[in-house]
Protein backbone atom coordinates (compact mmCIF):
# COMPACT_ATOMS: atom_id res chain seq x y z
CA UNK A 1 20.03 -1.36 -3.71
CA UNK A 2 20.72 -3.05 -6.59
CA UNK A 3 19.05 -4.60 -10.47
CA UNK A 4 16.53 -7.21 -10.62
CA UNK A 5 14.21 -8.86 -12.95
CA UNK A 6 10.59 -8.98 -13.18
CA UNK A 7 10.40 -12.20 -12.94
CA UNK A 8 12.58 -12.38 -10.06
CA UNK A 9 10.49 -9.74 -8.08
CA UNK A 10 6.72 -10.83 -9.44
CA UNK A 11 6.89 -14.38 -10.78
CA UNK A 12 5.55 -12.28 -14.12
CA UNK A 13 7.52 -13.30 -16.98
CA UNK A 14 8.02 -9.90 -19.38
CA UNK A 15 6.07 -11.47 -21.96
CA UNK A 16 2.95 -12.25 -19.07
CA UNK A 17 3.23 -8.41 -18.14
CA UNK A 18 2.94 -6.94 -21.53
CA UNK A 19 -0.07 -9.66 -21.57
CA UNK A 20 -1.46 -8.23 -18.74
CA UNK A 21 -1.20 -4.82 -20.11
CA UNK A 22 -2.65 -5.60 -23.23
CA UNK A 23 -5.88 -7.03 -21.39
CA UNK A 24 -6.11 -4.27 -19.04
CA UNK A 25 -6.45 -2.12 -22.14
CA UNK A 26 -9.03 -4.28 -23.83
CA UNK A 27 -10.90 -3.90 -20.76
CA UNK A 28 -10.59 -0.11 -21.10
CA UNK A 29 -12.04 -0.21 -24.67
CA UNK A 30 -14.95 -1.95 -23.53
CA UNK A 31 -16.76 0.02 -20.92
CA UNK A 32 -20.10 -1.88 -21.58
CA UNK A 33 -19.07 -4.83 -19.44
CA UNK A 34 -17.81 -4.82 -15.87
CA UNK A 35 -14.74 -7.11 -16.77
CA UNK A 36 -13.38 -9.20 -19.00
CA UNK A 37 -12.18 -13.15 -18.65
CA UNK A 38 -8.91 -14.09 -20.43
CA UNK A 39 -9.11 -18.07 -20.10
CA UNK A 40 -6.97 -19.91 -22.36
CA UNK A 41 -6.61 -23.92 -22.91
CA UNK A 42 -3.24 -23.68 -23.75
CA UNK A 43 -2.26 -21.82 -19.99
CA UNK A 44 -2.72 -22.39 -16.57
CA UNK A 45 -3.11 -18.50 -16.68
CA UNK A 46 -6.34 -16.56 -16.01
CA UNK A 47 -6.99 -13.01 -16.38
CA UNK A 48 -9.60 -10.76 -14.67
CA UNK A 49 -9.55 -7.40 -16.40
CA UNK A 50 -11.71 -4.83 -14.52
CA UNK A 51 -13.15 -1.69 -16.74
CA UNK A 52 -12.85 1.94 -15.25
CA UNK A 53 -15.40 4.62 -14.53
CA UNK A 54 -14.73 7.96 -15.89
CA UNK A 55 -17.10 9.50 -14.18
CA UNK A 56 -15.95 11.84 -10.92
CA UNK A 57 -19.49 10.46 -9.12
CA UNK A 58 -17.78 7.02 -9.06
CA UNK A 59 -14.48 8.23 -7.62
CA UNK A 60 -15.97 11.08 -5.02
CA UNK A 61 -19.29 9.22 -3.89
CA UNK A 62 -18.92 11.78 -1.03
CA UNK A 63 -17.06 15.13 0.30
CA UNK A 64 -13.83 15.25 0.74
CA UNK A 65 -12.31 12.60 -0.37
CA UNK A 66 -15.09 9.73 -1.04
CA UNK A 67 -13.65 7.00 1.56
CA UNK A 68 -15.27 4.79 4.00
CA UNK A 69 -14.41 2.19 6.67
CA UNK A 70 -14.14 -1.46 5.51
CA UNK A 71 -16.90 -2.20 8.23
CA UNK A 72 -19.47 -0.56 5.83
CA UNK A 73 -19.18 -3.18 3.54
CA UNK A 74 -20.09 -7.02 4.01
CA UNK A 75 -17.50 -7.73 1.05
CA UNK A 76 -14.80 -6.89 2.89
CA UNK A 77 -16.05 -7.28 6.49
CA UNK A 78 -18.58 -10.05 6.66
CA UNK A 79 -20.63 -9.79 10.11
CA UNK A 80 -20.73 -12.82 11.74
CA UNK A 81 -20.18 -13.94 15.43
CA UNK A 82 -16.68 -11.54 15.64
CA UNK A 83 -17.65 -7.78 15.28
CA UNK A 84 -15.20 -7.15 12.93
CA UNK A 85 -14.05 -10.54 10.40
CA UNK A 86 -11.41 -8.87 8.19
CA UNK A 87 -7.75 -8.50 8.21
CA UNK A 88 -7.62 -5.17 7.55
CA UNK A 89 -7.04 -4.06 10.57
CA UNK A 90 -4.16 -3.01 12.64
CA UNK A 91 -3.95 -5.76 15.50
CA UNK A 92 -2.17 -2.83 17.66
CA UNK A 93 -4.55 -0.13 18.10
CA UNK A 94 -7.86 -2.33 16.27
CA UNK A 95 -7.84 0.47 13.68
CA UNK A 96 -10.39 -0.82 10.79
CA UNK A 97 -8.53 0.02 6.99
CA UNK A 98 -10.07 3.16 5.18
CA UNK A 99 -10.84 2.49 1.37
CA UNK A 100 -12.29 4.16 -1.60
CA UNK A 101 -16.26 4.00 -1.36
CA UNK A 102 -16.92 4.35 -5.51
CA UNK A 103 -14.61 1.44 -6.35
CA UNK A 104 -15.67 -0.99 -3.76
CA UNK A 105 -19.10 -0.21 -4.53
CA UNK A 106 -18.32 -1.03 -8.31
CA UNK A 107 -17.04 -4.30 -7.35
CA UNK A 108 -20.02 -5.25 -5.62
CA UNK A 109 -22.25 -4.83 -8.42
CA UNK A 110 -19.79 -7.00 -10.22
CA UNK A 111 -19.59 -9.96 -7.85
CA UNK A 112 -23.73 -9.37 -8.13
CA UNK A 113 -23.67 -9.97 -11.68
CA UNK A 114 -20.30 -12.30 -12.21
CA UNK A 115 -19.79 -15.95 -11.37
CA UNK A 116 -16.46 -14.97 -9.09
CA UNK A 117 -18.51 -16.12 -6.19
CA UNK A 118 -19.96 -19.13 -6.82
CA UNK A 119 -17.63 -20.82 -9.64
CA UNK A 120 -14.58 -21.62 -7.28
CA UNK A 121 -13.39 -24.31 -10.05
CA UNK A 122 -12.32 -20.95 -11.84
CA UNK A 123 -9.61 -20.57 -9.61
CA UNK A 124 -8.34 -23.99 -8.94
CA UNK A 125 -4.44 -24.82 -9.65
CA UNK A 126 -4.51 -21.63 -11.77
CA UNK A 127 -2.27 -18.58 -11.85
CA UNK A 128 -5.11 -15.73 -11.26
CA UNK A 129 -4.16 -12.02 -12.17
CA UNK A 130 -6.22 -9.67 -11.71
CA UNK A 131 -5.21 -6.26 -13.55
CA UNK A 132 -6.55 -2.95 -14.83
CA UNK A 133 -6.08 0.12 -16.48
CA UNK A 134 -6.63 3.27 -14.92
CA UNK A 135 -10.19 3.28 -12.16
CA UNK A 136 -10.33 -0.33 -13.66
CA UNK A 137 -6.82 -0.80 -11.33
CA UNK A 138 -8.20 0.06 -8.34
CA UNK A 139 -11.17 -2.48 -8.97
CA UNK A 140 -8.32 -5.34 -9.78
CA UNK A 141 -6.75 -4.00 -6.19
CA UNK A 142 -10.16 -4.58 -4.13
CA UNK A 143 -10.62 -8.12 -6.03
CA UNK A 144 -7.39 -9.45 -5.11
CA UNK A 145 -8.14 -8.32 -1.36
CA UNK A 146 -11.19 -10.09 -1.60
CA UNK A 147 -10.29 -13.24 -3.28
CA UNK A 148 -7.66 -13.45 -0.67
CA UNK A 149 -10.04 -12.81 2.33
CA UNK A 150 -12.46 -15.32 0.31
CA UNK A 151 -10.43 -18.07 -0.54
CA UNK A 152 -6.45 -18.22 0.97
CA UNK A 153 -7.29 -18.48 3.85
CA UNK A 154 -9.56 -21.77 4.30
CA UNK A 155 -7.63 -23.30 1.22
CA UNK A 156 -4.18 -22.72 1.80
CA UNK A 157 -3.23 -25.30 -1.51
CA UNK A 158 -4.55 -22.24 -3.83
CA UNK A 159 -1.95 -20.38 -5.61
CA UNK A 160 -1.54 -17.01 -4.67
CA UNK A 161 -2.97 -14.65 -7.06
CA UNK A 162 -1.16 -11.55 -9.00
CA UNK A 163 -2.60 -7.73 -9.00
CA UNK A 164 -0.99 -6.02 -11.76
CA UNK A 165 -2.28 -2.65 -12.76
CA UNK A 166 -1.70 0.39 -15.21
CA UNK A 167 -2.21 4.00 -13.90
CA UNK A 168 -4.15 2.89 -10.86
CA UNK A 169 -5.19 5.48 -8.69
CA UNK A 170 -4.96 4.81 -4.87
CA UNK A 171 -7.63 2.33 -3.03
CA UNK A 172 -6.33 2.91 0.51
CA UNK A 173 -5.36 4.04 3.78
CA UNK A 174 -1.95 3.76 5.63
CA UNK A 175 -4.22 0.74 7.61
CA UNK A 176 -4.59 -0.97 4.19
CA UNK A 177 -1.27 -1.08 3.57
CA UNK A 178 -0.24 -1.81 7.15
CA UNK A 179 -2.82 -5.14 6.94
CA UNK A 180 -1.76 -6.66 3.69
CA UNK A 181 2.08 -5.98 4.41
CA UNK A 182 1.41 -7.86 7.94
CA UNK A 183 -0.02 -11.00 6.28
CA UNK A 184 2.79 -10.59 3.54
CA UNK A 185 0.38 -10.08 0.77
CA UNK A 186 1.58 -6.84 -0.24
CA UNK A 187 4.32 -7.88 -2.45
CA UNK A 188 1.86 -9.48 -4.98
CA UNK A 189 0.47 -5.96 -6.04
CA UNK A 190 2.51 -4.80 -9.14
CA UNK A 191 1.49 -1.09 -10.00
CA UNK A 192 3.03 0.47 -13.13
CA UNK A 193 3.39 4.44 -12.72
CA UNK A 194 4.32 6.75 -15.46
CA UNK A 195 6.17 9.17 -14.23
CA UNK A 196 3.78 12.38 -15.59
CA UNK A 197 0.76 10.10 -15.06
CA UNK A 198 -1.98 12.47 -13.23
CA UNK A 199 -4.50 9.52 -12.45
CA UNK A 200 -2.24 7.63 -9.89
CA UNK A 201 -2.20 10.98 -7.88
CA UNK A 202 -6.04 12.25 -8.14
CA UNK A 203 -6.92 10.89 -4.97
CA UNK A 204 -4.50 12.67 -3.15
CA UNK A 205 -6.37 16.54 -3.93
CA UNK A 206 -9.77 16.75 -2.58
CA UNK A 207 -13.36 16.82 -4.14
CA UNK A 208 -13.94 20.60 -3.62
CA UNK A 209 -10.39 21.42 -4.94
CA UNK A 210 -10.89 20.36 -8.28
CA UNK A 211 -14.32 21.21 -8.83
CA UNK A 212 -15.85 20.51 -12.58
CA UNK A 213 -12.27 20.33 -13.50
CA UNK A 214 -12.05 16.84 -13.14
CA UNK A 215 -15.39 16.04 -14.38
CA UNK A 216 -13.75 17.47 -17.72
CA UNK A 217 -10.61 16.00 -17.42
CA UNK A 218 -12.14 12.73 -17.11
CA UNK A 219 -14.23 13.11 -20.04
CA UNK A 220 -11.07 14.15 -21.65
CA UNK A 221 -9.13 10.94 -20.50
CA UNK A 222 -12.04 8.78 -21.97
CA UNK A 223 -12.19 10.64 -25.29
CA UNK A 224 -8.47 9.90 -25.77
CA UNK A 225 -8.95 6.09 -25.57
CA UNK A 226 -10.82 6.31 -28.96
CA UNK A 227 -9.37 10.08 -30.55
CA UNK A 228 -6.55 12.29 -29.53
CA UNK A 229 -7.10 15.43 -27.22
CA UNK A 230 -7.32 19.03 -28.95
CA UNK A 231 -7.82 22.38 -27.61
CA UNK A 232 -7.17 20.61 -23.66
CA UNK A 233 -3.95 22.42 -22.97
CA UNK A 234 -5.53 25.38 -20.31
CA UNK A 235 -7.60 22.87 -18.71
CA UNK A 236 -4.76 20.00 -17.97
CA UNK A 237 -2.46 23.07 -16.65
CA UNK A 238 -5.09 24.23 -14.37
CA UNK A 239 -5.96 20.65 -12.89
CA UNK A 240 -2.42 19.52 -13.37
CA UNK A 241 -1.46 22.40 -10.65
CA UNK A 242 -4.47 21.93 -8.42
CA UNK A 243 -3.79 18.23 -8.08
CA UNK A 244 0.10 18.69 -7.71
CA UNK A 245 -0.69 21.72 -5.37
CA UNK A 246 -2.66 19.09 -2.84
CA UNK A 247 0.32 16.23 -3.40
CA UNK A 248 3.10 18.26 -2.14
CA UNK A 249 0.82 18.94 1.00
CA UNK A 250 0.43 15.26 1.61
CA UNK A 251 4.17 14.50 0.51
CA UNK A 252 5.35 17.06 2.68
CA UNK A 253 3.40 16.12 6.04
CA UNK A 254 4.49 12.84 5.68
CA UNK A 255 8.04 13.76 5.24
CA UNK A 256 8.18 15.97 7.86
CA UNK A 257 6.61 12.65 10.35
CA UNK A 258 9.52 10.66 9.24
CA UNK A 259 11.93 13.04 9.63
CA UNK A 260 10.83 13.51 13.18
CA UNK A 261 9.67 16.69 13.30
CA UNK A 262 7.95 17.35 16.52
CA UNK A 263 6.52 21.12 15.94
CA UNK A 264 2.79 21.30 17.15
CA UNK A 265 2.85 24.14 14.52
CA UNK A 266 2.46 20.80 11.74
CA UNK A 267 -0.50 19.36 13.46
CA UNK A 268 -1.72 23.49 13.82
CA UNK A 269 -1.27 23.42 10.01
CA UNK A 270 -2.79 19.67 9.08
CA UNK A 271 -5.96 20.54 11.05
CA UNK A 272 -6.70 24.11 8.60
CA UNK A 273 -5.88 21.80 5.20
CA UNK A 274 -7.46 18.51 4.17
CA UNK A 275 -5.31 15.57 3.31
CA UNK A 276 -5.73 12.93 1.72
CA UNK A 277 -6.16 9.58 3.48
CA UNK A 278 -4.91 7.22 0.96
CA UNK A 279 -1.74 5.74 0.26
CA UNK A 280 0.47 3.48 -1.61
CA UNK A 281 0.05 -0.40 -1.37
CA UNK A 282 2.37 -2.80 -2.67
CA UNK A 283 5.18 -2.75 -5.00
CA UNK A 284 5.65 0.32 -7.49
CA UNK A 285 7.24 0.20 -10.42
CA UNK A 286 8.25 3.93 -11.75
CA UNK A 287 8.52 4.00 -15.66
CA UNK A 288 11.26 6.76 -15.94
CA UNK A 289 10.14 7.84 -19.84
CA UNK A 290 14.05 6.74 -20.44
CA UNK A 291 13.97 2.79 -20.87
CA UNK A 292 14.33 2.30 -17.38
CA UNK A 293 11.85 1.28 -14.45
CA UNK A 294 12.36 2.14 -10.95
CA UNK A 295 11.42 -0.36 -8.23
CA UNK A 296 9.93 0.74 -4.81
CA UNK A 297 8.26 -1.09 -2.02
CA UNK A 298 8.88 0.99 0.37
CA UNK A 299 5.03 2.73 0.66
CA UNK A 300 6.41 6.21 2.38
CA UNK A 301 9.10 6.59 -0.52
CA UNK A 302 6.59 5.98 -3.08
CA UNK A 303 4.25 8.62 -2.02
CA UNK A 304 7.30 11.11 -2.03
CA UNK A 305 8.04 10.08 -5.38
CA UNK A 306 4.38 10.60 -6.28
CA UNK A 307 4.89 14.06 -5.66
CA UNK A 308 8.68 14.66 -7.04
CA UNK A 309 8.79 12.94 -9.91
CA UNK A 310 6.48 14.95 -11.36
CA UNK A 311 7.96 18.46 -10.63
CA UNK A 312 8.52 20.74 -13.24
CA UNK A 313 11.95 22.09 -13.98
CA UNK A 314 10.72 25.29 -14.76
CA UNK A 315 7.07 27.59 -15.29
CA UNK A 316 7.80 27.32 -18.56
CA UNK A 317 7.44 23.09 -18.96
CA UNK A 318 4.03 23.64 -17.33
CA UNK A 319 1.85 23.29 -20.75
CA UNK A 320 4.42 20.90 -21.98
CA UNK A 321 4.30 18.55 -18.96
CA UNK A 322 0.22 19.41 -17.91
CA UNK A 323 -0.49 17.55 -22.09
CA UNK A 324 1.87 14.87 -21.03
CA UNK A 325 0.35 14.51 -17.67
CA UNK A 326 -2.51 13.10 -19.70
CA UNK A 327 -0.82 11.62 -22.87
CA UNK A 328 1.29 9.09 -19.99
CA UNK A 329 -1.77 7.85 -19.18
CA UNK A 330 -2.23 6.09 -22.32
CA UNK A 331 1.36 5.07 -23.19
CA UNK A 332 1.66 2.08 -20.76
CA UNK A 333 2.01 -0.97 -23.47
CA UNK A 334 4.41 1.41 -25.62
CA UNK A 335 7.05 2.35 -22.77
CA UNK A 336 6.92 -1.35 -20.96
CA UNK A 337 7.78 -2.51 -24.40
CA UNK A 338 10.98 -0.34 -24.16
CA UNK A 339 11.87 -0.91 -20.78
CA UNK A 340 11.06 -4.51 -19.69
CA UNK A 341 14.02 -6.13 -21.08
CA UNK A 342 16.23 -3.81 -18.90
CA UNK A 343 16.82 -4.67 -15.29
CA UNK A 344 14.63 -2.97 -12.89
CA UNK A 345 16.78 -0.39 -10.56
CA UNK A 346 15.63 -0.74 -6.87
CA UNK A 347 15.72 3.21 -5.61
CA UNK A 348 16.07 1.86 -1.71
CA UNK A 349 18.63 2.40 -0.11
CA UNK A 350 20.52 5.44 -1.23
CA UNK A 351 23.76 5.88 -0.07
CA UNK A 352 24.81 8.78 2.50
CA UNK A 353 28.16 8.56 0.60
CA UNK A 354 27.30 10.40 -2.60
CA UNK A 355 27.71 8.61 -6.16
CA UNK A 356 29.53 5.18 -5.83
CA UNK A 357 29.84 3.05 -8.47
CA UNK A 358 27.45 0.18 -7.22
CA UNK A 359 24.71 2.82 -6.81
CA UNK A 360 25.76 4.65 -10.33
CA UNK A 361 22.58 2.80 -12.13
CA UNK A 362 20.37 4.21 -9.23
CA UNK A 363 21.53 7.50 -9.42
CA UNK A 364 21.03 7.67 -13.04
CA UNK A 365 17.88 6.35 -13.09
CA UNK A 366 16.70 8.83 -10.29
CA UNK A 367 18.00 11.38 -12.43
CA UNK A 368 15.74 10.73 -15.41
CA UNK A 369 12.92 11.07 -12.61
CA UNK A 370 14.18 14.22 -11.93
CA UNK A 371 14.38 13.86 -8.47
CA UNK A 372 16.58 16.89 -6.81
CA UNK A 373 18.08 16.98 -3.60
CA UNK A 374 15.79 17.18 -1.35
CA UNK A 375 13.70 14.29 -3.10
CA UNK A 376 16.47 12.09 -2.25
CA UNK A 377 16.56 13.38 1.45
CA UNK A 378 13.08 12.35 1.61
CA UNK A 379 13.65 8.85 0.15
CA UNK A 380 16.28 8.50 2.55
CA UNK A 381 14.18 9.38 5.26
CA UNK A 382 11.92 6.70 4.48
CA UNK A 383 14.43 4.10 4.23
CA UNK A 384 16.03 5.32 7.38
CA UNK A 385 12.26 5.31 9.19
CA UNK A 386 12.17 1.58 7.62
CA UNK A 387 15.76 0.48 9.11
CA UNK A 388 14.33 2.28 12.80
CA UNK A 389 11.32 0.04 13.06
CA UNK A 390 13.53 -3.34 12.07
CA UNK A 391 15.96 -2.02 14.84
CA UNK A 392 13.33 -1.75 17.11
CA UNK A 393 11.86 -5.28 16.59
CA UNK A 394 15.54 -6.62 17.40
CA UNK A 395 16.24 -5.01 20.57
CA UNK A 396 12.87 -6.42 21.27
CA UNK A 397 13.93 -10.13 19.89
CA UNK A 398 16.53 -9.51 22.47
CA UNK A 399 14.16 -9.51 25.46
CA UNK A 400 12.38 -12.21 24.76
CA UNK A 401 14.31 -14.80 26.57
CA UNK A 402 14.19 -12.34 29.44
CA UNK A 403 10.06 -12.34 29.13
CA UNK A 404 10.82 -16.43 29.26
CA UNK A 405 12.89 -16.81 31.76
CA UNK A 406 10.67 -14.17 33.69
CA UNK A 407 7.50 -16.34 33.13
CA UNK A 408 8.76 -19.35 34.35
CA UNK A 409 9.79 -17.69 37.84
CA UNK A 410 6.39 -16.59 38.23
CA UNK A 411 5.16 -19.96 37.80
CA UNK A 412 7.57 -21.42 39.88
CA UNK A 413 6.37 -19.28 42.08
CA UNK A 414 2.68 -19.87 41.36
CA UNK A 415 3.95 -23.70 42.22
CA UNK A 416 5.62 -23.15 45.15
CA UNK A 417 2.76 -21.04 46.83
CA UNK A 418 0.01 -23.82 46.18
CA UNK A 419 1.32 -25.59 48.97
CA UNK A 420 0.79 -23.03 50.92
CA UNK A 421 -2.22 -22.51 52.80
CA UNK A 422 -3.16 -19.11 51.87
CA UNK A 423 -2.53 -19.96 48.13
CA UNK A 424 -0.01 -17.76 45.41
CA UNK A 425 -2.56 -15.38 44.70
CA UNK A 426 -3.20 -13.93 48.64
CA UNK A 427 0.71 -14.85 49.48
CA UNK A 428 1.79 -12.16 47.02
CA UNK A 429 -0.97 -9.46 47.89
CA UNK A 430 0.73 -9.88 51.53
CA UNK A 431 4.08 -9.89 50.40
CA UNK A 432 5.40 -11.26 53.48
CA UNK A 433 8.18 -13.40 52.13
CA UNK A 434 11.41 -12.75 50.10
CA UNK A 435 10.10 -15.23 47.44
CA UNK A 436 6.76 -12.44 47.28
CA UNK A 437 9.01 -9.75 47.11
CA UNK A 438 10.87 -11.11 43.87
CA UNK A 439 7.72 -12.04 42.44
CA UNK A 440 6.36 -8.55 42.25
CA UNK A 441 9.53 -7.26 41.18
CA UNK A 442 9.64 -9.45 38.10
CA UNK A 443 5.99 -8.96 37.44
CA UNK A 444 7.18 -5.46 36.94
CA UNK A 445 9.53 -6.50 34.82
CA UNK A 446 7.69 -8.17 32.28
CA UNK A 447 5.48 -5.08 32.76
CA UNK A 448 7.12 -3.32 31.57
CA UNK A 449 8.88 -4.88 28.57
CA UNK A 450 4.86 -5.52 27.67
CA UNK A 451 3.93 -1.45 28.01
CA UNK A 452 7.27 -1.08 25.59
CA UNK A 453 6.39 -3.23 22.84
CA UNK A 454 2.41 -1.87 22.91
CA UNK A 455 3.43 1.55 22.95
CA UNK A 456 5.57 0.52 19.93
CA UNK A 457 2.64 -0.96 18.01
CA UNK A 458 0.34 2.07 18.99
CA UNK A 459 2.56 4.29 17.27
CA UNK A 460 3.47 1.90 14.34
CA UNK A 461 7.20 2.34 15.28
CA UNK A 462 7.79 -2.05 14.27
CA UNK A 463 7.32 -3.34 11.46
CA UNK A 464 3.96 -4.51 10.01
CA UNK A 465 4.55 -8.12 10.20
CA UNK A 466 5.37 -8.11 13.89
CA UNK A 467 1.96 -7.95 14.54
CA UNK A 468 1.55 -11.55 12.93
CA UNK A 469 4.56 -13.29 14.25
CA UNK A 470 3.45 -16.58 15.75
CA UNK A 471 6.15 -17.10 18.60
CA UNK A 472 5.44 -13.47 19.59
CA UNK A 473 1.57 -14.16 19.54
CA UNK A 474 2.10 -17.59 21.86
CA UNK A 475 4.06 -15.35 24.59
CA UNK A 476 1.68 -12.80 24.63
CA UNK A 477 -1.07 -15.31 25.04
CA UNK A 478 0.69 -17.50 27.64
């Protein structure tokens, strides 16, 4: 817990983000063209601002929810000689990363059309952001993962790029975010949430809940970039209640996973009710309507917080909030221009203890998102779910000089029986010897430390990046 920057936690100055916002926009205003280029002489910085669709074909390209596996793409996952050449991917269980079919599809016609392929020199010794407003966000989101599959990685002198976006909705599956967080590019996404902003938290209702509601609603959304909304109040209630309806079902499965509930009777239920696959990826920043901004990086907490900071106090805020649900969407540049010069208040970890006063600006600022008590359980529940998996990947730190120590007997052993005449392999099927004896028992060993830490990554119970740590990788491999 505690206040930060924006510089400190995005290397984005406040003056670079309300830059970034202000393109993003532009790029919302001009929905003839795929993107627009921000190249100045005077900068090292270069802008990619991605347009939105407001059309529901381009979100919900298909029943329920419009996703598809990265391997249905060759932007993402290039065939070559290894069946599957992406990173996103858990290394664990080899589960490929789900994303949104409609925006990945809109960023292939633009790499069709745009120079991002071919004109490398664009990105050379340049700070690259690439933002967006609204459906435009979730483009920026796929071009950062694909400039980073494209280019990081065989030219490791490139500066890493930014993803900043405004009202994104979400690209991903919990594999998406499980990838980039393992090869520690997660904390260079920068997503700005309003806290009544419907758009972030479409994806999460399906297709045939909403209906031609949302086809209207997102007429009504693009209307209000040009002329304010009038006569909209019955139809944001009625989607803002079908779309919250469907978050607190997500919100509510996953807290009940990380508080370790058990019952089959939640399974029973999830398999009657379809949830959403997607989920949060990178850093959030909450904007609390208040002059403050809430920080979270912690994906399960900002999925909860999807859902419960935009509850209504009472029946009677519902036409109130349901107009603001769709007014937030547009206030971005405003509200940052309130709030960036105040430190940012990280909402991770809240204390057991009650109100302290080194947690007072957290609590405050939690309070202006309305969050009640069992919002905060929930939060805790994901930081306490966070601090299991880190406590898991140090008791097994603590075994690894037993899986050393245990690998060198064996091939002392290996040693030992080559002068032998039956050899190390047929001396320990016989297991005549002491020497065989001990072998077997410490190939057990090592068993099962091995079946531990597998089992561990099967059920995602370490941390992402322990899937990528190199002196982990080499023991496995020895």
């Amino acid at each position: 817990m505690g206040s930060f920057t924006l510089g400190e936690i995005s290397g984005l100055s406040e003056e670079l983000v309300k830059k970034t916002c202000l393109v993003s926009m532009a790029a919302h205003k001009s929905p003839d063209k795929l993107f627009l280029v921000e190249n100045s002489r005077t900068s090292s910085d270069v802008f990619f601002s991605f347009t939105g669709s407001w059309s529901a074909a381009h979100c919900f390209t298909r029943q329920p929810f419009g996703e598809i596996k990265v391997d249905q793409s060759d932007l993402l996952c290039p065939k070559g000689n290894d069946k599957v050449a992406t990173s996103l991917r858990s290394i664990g269980r080899y589960e490929l990363a789900t994303v949104n079919e409609g925006f990945l599809r809109r960023f292939e016609r633009i790499l069709v059309t745009s120079p991002l392929q071919t004109e490398k020199k664009l990105f050379w010794r340049r700070k690259i952001v690439f933002t967006g407003h609204s459906s435009g966000g979730a483009v920026a989101v796929l071009a950062k993962v694909w400039f980073l599959e494209q280019y990081l990685k065989p030219e490791k002198t490139m500066m890493l790029p930014l993803c900043v976006t405004f009202g994104s909705p979400l690209v991903g599956d919990f594999i998406f975010n499980h990838a980039l967080t393992r090869d520690n590019w997660s904390q260079h996404f920068l997503h700005f949430v309003m806290r009544y902003d419907i758009v972030p938290r479409i994806l999460l209702a399906p297709l045939s809940s909403m209906g031609q509601e949302l086809e209207h609603i997102l007429c009504l959304l693009n209307q209000k970039g040009v002329f304010p909304i009038q006569g909209s109040i019955v139809e944001a209630s009625k989607f803002y209640k079908t779309v919250m309806r469907n978050v607190s079902a997500v919100a509510s499965h996953a807290a009940c996973r990380l508080m370790g509930n058990t019952n089959p009777i939640l399974e029973t239920v999830a398999s009657f009710i379809e949830l959403s696959p997607y989920r949060p990826c990178g850093t959030f920043v909450f904007c609390t309507g208040h002059r403050k901004l809430v920080l979270v990086r912690n994906a399960d907490a900002i999925l909860q917080l999807l859902f419960y900071s935009s509850q209504l106090c009472s029946e009677n805020e519902l036409k109130s909030i349901s107009e603001r649900s769709l007014n937030d969407h547009f206030d971005y540049l405003s509200k940052l221009q309130e709030s960036l010069n105040k430190p940012l208040v990280e909402a991770l970890p809240l204390s057991l203890n009650g109100v302290t006063a080194e947690n007072i600006p957290t609590s405050s600022a939690l309070n202006d998102l309305g969050l009640s008590d069992r919002a905060r359980l929930c939060l805790r529940a994901a930081g306490e779910h966070e601090k299991q998996k880190l406590s898991n990947q140090q008791r097994m730190d603590s075994k690894k000089r037993n899986i050393v120590s245990g690998l060198q007997a064996l091939e002392e052993y290996k040693t030992k029986s080559a002068f032998c005449i039956v050899g190390y392999y047929d001396a320990f099927k016989i297991s005549k010897d002491e020497d065989d004896f001990k072998a077997n028992v410490k190939r057990l060993e090592l068993t099962g430390i091995w079946d531990e830490i597998i089992e561990m990554l099967n059920r995602y119970e370490l941390p992402e990046r322990f899937e990528s740590r190199k002196e982990w990788i080499e023991l496995a491999t020895k």
